[in-house]
N, C-alpha and C. Protein backbone atom coordinates (compact mmCIF):
# COMPACT_ATOMS: atom_id res chain seq x y z
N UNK A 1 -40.45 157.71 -72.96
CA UNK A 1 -40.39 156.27 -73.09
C UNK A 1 -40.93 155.64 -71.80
N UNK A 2 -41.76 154.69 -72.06
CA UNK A 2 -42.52 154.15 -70.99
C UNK A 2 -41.97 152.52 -70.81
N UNK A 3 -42.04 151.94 -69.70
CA UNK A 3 -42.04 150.40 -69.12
C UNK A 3 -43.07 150.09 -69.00
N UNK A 4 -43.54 148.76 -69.72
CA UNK A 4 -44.68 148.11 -68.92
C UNK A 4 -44.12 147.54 -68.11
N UNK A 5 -45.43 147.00 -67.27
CA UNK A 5 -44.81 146.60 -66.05
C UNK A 5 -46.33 145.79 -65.26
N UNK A 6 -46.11 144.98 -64.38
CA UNK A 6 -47.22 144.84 -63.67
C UNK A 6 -47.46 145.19 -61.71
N UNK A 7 -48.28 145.68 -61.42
CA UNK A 7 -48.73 146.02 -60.24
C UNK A 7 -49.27 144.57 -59.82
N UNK A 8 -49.01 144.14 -58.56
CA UNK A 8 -49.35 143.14 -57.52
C UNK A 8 -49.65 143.56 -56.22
N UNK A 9 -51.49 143.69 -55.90
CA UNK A 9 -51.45 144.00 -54.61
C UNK A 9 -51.91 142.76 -53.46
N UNK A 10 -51.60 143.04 -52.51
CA UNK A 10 -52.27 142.12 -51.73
C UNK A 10 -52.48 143.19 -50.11
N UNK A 11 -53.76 142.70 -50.29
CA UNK A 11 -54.21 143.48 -48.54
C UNK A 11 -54.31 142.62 -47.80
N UNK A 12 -53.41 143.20 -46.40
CA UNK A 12 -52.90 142.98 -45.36
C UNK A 12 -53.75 143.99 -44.44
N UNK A 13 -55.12 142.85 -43.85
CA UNK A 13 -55.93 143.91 -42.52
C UNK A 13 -56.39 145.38 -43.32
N UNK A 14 -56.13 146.15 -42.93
CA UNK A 14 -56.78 147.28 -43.76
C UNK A 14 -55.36 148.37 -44.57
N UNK A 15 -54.42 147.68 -45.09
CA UNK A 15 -53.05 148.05 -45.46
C UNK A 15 -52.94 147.16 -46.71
N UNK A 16 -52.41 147.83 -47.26
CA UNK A 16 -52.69 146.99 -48.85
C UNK A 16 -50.87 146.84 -49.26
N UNK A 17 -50.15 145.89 -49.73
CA UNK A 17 -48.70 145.91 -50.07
C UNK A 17 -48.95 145.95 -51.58
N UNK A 18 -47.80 146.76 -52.51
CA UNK A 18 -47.96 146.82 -53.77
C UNK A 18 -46.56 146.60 -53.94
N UNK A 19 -46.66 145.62 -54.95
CA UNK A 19 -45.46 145.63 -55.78
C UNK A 19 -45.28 145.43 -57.36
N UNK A 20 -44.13 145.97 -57.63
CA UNK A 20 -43.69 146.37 -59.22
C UNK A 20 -42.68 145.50 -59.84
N UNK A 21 -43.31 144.90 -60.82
CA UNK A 21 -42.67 143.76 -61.80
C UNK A 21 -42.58 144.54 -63.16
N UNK A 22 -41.50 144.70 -63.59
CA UNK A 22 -41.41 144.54 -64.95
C UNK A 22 -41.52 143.57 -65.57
N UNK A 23 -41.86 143.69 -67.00
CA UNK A 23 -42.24 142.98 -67.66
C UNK A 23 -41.03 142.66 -68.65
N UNK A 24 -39.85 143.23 -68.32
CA UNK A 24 -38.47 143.01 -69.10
C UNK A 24 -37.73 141.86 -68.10
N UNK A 25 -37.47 141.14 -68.52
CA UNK A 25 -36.95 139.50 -67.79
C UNK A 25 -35.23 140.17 -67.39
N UNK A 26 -35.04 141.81 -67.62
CA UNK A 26 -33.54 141.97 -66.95
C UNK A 26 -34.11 143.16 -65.86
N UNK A 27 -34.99 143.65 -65.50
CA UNK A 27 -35.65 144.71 -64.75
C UNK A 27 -35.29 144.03 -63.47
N UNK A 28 -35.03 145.41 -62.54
CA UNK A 28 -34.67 145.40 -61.42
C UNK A 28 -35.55 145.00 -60.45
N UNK A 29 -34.92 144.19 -59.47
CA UNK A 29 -36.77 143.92 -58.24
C UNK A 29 -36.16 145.21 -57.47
N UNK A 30 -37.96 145.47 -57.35
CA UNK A 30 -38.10 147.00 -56.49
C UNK A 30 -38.62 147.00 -55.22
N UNK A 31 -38.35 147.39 -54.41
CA UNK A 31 -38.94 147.80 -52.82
C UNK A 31 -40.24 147.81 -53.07
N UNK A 32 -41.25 146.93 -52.07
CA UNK A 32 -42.56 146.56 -52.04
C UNK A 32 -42.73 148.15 -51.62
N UNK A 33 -44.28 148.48 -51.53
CA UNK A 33 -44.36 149.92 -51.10
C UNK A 33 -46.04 149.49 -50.07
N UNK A 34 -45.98 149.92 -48.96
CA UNK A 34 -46.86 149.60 -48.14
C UNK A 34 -47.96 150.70 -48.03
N UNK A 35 -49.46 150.57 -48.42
CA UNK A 35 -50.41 151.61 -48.10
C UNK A 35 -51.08 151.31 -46.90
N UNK A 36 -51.04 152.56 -46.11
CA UNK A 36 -51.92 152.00 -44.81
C UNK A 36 -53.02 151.99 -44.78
N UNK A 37 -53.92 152.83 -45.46
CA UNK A 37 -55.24 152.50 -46.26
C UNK A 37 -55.64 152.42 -47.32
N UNK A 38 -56.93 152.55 -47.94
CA UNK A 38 -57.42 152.55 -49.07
C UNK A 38 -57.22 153.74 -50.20
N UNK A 39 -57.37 154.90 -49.15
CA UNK A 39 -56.59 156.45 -50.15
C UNK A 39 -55.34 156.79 -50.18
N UNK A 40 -54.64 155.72 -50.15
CA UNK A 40 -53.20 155.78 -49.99
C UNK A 40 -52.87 155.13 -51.00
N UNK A 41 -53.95 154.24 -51.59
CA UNK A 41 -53.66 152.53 -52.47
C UNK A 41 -54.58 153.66 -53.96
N UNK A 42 -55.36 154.33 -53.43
CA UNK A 42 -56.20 155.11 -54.59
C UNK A 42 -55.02 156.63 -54.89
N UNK A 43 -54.65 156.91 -54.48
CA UNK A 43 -53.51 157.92 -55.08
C UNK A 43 -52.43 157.18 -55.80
N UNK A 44 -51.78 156.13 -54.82
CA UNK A 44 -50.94 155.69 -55.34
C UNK A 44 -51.25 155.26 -56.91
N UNK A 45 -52.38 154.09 -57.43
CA UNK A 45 -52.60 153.80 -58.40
C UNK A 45 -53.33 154.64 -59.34
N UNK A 46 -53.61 155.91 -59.12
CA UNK A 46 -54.00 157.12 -60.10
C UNK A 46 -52.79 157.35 -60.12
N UNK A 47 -51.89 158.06 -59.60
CA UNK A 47 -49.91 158.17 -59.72
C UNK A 47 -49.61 157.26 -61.17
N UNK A 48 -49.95 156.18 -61.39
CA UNK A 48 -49.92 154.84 -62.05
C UNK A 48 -50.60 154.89 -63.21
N UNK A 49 -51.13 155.78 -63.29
CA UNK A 49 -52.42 156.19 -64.52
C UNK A 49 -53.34 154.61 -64.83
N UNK A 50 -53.32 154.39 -63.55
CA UNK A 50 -54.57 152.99 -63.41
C UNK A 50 -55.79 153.69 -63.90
N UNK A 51 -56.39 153.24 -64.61
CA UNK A 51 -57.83 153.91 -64.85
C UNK A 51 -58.87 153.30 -63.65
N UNK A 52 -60.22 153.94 -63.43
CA UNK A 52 -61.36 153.75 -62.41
C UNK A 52 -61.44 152.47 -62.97
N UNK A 53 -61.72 152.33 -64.28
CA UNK A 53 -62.61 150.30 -63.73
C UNK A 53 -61.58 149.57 -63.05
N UNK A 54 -60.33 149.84 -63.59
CA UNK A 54 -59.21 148.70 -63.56
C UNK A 54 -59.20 148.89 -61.70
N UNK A 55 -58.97 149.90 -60.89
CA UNK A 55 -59.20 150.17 -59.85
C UNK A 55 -60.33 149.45 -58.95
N UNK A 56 -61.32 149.48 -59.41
CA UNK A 56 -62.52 148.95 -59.03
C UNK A 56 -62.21 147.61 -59.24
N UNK A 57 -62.22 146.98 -60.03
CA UNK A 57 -61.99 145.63 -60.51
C UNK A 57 -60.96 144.97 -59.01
N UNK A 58 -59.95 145.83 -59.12
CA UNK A 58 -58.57 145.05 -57.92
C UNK A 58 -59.30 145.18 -56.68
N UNK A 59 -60.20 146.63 -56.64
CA UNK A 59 -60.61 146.40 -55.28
C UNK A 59 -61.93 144.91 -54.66
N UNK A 60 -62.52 144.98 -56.20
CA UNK A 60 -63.40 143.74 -55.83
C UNK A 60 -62.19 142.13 -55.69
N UNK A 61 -61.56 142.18 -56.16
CA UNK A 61 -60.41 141.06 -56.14
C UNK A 61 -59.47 140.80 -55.00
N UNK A 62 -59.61 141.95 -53.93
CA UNK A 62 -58.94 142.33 -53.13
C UNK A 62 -59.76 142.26 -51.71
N UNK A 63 -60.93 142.62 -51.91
CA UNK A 63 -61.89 141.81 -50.71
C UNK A 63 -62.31 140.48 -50.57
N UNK A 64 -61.74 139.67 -52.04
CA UNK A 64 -62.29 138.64 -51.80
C UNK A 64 -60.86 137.87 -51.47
N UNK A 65 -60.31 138.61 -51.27
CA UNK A 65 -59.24 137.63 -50.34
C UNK A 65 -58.07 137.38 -51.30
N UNK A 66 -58.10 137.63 -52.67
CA UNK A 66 -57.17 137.83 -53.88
C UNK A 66 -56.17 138.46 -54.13
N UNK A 67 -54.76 138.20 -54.80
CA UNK A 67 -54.20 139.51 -55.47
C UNK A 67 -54.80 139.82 -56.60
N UNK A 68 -54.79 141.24 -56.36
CA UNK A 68 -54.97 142.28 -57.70
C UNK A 68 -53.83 142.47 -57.95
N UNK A 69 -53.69 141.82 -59.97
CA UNK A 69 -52.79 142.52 -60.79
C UNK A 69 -53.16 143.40 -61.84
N UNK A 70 -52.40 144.40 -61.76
CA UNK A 70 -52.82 145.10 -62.82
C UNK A 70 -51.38 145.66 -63.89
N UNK A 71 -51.91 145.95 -65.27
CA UNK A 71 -50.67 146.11 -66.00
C UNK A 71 -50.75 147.53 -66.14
N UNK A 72 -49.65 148.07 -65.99
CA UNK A 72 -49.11 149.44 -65.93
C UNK A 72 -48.28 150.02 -67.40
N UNK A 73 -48.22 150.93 -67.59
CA UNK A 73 -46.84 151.66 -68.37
C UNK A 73 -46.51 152.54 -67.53
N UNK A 74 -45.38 152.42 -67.13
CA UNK A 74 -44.55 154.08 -66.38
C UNK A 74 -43.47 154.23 -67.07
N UNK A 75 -43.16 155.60 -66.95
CA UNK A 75 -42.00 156.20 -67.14
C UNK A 75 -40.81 155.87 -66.22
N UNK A 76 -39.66 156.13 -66.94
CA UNK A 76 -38.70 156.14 -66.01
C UNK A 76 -38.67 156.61 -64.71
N UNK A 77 -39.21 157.89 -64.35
CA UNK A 77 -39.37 158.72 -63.35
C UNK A 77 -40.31 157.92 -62.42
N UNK A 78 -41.33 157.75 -62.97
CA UNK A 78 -42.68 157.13 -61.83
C UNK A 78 -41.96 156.03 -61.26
N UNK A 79 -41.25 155.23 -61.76
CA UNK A 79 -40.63 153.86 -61.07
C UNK A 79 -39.50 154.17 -60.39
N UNK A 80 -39.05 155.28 -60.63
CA UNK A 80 -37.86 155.81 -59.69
C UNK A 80 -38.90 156.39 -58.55
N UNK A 81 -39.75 157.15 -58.64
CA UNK A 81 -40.57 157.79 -57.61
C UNK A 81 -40.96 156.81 -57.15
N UNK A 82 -41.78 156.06 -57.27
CA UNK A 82 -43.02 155.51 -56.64
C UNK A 82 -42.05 154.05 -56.05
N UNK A 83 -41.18 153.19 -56.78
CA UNK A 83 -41.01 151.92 -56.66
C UNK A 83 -39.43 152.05 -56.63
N UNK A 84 -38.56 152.82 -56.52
CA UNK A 84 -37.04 152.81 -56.76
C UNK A 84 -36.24 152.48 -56.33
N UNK A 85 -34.82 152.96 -56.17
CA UNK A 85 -34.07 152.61 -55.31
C UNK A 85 -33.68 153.27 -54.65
N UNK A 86 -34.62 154.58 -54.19
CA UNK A 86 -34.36 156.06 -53.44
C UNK A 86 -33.84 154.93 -51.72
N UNK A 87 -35.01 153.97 -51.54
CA UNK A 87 -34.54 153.61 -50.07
C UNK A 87 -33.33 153.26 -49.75
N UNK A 88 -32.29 152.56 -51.15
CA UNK A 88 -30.62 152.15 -50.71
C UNK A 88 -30.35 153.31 -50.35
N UNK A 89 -30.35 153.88 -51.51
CA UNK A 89 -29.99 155.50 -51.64
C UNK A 89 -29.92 156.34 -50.33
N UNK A 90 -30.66 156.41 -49.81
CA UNK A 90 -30.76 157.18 -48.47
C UNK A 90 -30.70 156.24 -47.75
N UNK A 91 -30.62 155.40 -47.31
CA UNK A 91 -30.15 154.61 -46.55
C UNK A 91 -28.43 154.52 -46.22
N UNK A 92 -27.88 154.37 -47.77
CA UNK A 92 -26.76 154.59 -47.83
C UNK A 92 -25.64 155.65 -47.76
N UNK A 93 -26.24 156.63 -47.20
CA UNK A 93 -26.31 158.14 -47.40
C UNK A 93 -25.94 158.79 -48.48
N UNK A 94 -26.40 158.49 -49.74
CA UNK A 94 -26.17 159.16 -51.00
C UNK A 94 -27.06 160.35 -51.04
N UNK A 95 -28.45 160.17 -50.83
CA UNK A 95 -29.47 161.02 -50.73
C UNK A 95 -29.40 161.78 -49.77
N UNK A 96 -29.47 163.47 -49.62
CA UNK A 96 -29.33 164.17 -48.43
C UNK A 96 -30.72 164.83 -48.88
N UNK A 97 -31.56 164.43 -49.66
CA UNK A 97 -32.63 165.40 -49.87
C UNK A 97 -33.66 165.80 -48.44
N UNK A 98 -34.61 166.53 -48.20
CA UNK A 98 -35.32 166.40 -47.20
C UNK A 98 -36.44 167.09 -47.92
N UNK A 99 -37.55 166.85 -47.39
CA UNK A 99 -38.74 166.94 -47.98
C UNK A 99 -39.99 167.67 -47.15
N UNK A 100 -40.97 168.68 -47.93
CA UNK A 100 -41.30 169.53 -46.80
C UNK A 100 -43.03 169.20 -47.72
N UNK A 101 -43.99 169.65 -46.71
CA UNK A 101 -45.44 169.35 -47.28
C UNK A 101 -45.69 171.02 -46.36
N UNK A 102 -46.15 171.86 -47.03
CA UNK A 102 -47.14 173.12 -46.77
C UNK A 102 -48.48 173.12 -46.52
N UNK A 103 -49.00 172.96 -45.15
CA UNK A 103 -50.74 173.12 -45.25
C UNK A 103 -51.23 174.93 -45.20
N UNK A 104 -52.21 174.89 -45.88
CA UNK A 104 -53.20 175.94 -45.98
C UNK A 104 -54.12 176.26 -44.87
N UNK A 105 -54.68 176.77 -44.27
CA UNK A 105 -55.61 177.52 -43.34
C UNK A 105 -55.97 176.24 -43.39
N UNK A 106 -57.55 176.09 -44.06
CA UNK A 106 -58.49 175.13 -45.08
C UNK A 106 -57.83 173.84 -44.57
N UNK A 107 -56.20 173.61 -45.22
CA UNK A 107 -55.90 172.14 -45.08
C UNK A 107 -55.82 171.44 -42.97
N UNK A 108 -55.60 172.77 -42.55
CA UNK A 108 -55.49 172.27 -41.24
C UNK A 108 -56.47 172.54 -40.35
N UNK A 109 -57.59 173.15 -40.90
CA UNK A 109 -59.04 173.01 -40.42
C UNK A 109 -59.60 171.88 -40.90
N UNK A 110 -59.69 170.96 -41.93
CA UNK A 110 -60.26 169.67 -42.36
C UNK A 110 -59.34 169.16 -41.81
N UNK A 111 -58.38 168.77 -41.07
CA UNK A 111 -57.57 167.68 -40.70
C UNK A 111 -56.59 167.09 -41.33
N UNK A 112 -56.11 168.03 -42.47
CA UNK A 112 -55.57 167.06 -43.85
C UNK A 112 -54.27 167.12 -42.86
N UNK A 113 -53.23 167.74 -42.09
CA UNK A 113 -51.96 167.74 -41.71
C UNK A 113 -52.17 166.03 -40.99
N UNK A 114 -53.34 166.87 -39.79
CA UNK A 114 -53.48 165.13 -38.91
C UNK A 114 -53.57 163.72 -39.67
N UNK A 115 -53.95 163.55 -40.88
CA UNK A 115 -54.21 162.52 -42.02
C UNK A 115 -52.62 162.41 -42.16
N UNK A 116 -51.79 163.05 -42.78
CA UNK A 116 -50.20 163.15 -42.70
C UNK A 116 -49.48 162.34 -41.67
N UNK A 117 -49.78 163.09 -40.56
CA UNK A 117 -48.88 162.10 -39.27
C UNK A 117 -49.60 160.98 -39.26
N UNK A 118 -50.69 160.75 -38.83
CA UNK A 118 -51.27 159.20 -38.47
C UNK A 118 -50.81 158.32 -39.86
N UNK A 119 -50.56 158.28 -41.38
CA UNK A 119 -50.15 157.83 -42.29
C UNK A 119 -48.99 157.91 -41.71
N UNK A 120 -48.00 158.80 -41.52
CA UNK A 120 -46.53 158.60 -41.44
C UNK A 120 -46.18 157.39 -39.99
N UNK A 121 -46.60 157.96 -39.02
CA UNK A 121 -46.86 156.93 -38.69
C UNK A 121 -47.00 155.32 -38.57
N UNK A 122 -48.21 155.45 -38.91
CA UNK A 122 -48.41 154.16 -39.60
C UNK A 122 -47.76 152.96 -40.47
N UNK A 123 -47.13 153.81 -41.41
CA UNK A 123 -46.03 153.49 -42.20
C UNK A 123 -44.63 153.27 -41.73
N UNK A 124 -44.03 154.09 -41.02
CA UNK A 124 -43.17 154.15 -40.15
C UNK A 124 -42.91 152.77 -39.29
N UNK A 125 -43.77 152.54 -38.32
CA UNK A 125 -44.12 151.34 -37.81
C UNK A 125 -44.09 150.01 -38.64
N UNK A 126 -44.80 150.27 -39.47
CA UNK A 126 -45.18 149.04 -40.58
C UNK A 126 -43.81 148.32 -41.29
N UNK A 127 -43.10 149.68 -41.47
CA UNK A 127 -41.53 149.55 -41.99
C UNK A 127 -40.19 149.25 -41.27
N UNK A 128 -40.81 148.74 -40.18
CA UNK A 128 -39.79 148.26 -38.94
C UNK A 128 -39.02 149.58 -38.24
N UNK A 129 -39.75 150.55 -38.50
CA UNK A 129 -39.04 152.16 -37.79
C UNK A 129 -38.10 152.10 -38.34
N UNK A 130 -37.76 152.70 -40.02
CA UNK A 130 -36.46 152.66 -40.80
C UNK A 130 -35.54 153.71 -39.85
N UNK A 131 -34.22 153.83 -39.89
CA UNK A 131 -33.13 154.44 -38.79
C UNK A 131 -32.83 155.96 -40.31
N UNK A 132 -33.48 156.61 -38.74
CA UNK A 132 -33.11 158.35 -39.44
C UNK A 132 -34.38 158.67 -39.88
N UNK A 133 -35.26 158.13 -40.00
CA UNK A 133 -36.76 158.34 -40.79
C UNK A 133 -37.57 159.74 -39.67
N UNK A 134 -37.31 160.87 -39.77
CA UNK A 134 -38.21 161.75 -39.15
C UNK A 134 -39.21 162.71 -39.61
N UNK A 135 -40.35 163.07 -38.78
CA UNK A 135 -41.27 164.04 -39.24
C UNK A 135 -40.89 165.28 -38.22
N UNK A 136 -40.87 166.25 -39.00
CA UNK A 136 -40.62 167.19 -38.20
C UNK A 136 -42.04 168.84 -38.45
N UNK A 137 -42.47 169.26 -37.51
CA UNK A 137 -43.43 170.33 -38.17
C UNK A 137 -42.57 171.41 -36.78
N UNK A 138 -43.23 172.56 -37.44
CA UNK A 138 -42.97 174.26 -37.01
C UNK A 138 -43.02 173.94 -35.83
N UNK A 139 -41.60 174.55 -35.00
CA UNK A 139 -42.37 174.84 -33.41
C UNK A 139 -43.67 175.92 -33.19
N UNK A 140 -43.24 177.26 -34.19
CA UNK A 140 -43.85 178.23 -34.17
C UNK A 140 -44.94 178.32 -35.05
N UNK A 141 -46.09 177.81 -35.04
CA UNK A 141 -47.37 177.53 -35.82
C UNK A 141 -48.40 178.55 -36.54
N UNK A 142 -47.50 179.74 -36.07
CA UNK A 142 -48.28 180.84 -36.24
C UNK A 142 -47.26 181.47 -36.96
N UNK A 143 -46.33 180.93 -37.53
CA UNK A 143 -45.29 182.03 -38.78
C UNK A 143 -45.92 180.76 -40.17
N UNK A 144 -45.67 179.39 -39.79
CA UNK A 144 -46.22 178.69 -41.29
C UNK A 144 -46.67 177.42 -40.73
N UNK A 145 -47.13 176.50 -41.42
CA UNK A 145 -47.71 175.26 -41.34
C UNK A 145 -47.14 173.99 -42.46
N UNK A 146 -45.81 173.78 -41.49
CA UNK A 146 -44.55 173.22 -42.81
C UNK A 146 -44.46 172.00 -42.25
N UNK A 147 -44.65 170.95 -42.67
CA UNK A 147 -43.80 169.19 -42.10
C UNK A 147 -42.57 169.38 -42.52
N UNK A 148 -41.95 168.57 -42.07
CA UNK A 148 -40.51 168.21 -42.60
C UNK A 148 -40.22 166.65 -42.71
N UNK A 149 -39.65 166.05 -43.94
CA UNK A 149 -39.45 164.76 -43.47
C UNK A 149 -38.07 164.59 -44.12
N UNK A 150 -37.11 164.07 -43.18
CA UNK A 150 -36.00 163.25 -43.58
C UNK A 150 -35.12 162.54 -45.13
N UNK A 151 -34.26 162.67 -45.34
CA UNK A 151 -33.95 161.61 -46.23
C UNK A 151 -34.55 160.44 -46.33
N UNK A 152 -34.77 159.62 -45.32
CA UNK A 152 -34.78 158.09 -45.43
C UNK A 152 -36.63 158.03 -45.53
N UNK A 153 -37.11 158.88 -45.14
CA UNK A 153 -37.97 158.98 -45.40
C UNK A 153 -38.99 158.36 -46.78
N UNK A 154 -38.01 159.04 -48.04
CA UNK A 154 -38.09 158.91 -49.28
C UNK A 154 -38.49 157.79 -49.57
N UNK A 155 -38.11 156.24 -48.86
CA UNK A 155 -38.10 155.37 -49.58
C UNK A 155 -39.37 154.33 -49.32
N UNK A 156 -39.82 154.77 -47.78
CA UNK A 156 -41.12 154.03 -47.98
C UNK A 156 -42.18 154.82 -47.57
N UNK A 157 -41.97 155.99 -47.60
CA UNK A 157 -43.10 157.30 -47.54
C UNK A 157 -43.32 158.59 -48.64
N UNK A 158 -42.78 157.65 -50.00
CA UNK A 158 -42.35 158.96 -50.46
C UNK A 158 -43.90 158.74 -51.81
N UNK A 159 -44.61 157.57 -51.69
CA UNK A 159 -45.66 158.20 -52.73
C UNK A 159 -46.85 159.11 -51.77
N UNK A 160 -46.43 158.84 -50.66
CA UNK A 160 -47.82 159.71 -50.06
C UNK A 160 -47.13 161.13 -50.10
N UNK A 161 -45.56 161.32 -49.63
CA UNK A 161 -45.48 162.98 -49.50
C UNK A 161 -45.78 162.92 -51.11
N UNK A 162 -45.70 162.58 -52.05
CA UNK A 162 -46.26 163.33 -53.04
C UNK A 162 -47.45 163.27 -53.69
N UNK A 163 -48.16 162.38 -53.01
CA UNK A 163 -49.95 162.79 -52.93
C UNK A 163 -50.22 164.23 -52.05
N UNK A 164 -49.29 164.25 -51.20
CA UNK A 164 -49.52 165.59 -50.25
C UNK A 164 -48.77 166.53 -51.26
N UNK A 165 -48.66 167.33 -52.33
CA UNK A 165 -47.90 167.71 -52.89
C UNK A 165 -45.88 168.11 -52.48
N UNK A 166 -45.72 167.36 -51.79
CA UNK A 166 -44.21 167.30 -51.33
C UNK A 166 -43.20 168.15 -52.11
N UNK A 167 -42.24 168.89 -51.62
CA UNK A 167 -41.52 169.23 -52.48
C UNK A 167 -39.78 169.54 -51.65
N UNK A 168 -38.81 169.16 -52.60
CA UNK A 168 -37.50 169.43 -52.04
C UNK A 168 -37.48 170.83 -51.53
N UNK A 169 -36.40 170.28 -50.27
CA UNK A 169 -36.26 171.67 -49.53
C UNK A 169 -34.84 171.43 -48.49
N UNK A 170 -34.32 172.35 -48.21
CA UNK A 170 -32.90 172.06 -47.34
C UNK A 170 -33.45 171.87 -46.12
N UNK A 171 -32.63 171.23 -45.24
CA UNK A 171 -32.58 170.88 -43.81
C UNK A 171 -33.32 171.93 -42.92
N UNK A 172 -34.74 171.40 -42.33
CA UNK A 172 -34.78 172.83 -41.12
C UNK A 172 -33.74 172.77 -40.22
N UNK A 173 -33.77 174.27 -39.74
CA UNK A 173 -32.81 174.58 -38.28
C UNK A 173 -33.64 173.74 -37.93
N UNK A 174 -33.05 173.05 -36.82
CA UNK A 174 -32.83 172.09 -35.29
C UNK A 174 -34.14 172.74 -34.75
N UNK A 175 -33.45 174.43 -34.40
CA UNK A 175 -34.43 175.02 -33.04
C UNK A 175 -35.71 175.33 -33.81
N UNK A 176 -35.89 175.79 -34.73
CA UNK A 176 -37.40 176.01 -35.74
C UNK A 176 -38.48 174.98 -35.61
N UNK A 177 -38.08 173.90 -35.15
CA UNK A 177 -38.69 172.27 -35.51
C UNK A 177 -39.21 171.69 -34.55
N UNK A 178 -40.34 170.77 -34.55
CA UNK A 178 -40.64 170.02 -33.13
C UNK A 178 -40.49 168.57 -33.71
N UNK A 179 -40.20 167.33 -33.35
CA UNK A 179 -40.25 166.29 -33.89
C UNK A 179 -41.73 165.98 -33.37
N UNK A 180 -42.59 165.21 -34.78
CA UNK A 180 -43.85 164.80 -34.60
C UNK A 180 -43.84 163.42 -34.63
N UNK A 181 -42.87 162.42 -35.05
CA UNK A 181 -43.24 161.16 -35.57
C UNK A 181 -41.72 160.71 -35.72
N UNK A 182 -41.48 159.56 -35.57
CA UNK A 182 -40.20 158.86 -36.05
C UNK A 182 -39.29 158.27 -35.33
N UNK A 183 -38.23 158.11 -35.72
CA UNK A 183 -36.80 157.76 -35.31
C UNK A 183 -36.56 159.20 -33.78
N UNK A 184 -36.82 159.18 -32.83
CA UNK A 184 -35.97 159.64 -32.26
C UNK A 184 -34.79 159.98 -31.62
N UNK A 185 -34.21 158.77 -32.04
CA UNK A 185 -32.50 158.56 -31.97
C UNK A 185 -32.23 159.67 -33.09
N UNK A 186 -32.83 159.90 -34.03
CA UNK A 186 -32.10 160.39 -35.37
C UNK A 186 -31.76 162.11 -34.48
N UNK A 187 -32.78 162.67 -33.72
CA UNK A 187 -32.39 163.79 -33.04
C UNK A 187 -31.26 164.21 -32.60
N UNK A 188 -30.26 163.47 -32.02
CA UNK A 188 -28.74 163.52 -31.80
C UNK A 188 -27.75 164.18 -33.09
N UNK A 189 -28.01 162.58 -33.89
CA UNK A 189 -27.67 162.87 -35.08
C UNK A 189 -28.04 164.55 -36.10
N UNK A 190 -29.66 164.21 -36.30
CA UNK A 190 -30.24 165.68 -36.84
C UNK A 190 -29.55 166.74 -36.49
N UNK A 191 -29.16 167.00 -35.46
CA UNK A 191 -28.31 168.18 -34.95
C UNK A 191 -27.29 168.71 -35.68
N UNK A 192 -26.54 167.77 -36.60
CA UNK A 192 -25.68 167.84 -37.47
C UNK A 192 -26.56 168.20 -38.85
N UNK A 193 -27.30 168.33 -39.11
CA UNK A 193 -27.68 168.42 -40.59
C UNK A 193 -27.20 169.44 -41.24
């Protein structure tokens, strides 16, 4: 069973804000979701099963200084993923999930990990440095090539970890880990995980 729904973007400098309206007059308002670029705004809305013209179309609407709307159907799941209420959620500490992205040889010879942090990053910042939000990768780089990101993470970074194929995973050890990005207050805390 699907929701329609409508997509509203508006770009901000080279960061595009999207947000999700249902089209049911009792639907929940959802957490805006911030892209820091353009392949962030193009995953996200393939995620969305936006088709290429409709894509093209927002992006011409979108340089000219416009919002792009576009009408959607999602599933229950995609609006929990992409637009939900994962950020109360972990915010509130309901969510203890933590979330891990695996690069390949390949992925960290093209740069795809470095694309990761400078997005997290980016986002991070953009999101007023949400409290507890961390990236964490391998101290030891030569056993695997693992990120780690936080609970709180989830709520305004969580369509890109799953453009990066993201997947649940328990807490790294403390000592296994280097912090790359984030909250570094949360390190005190992290210690406890």
């Amino acid at each position: 069973m699907t929701e329609e729904g409508t997509l509203s973007i508006v770009r901000q400098g080279n960061a595009y804000q999207v947000r999700y309206a249902s089209n049911n007059p009792r639907g929940r308002d959802r957490q805006p979701y911030v892209c820091p670029d353009a392949d962030t705004l193009d995953a996200l809305l393939h995620q969305c099963g936006v088709e290429v013209g409709a894509i093209t179309q927002a992006y011409a609407e979108l340089w000219q200084g416009r919002v792009a709307v576009l009408l959607v159907a999602l599933s229950p799941e995609q609006i929990q993923a992409l637009f939900g209420s994962t950020l109360s959620r972990a915010s509130r500490g309901d969510s203890r999930l933590w979330y891990q992205v695996r690069f390949s040889i390949d992925d960290i010879t093209t740069g795809r990990h470095i694309r990761l942090q400078n997005m997290f990053e980016t986002l991070f910042l953009s999101t007023r440095e949400p409290t507890g939000a961390v990236m964490f990768g391998n101290r030891n780089v030569q056993d695997d090539y693992t990120y780690y990101f936080s609970p709180p993470c989830a709520g305004f970074f969580g369509v890109v970890l799953s453009g990066f194929g993201a997947s649940t995973c328990a807490p790294p050890v403390p000592k296994s880990v280097i912090l790359l990005a984030g909250d570094a207050g949360a390190l005190g805390a992290g210690r406890r995980w």
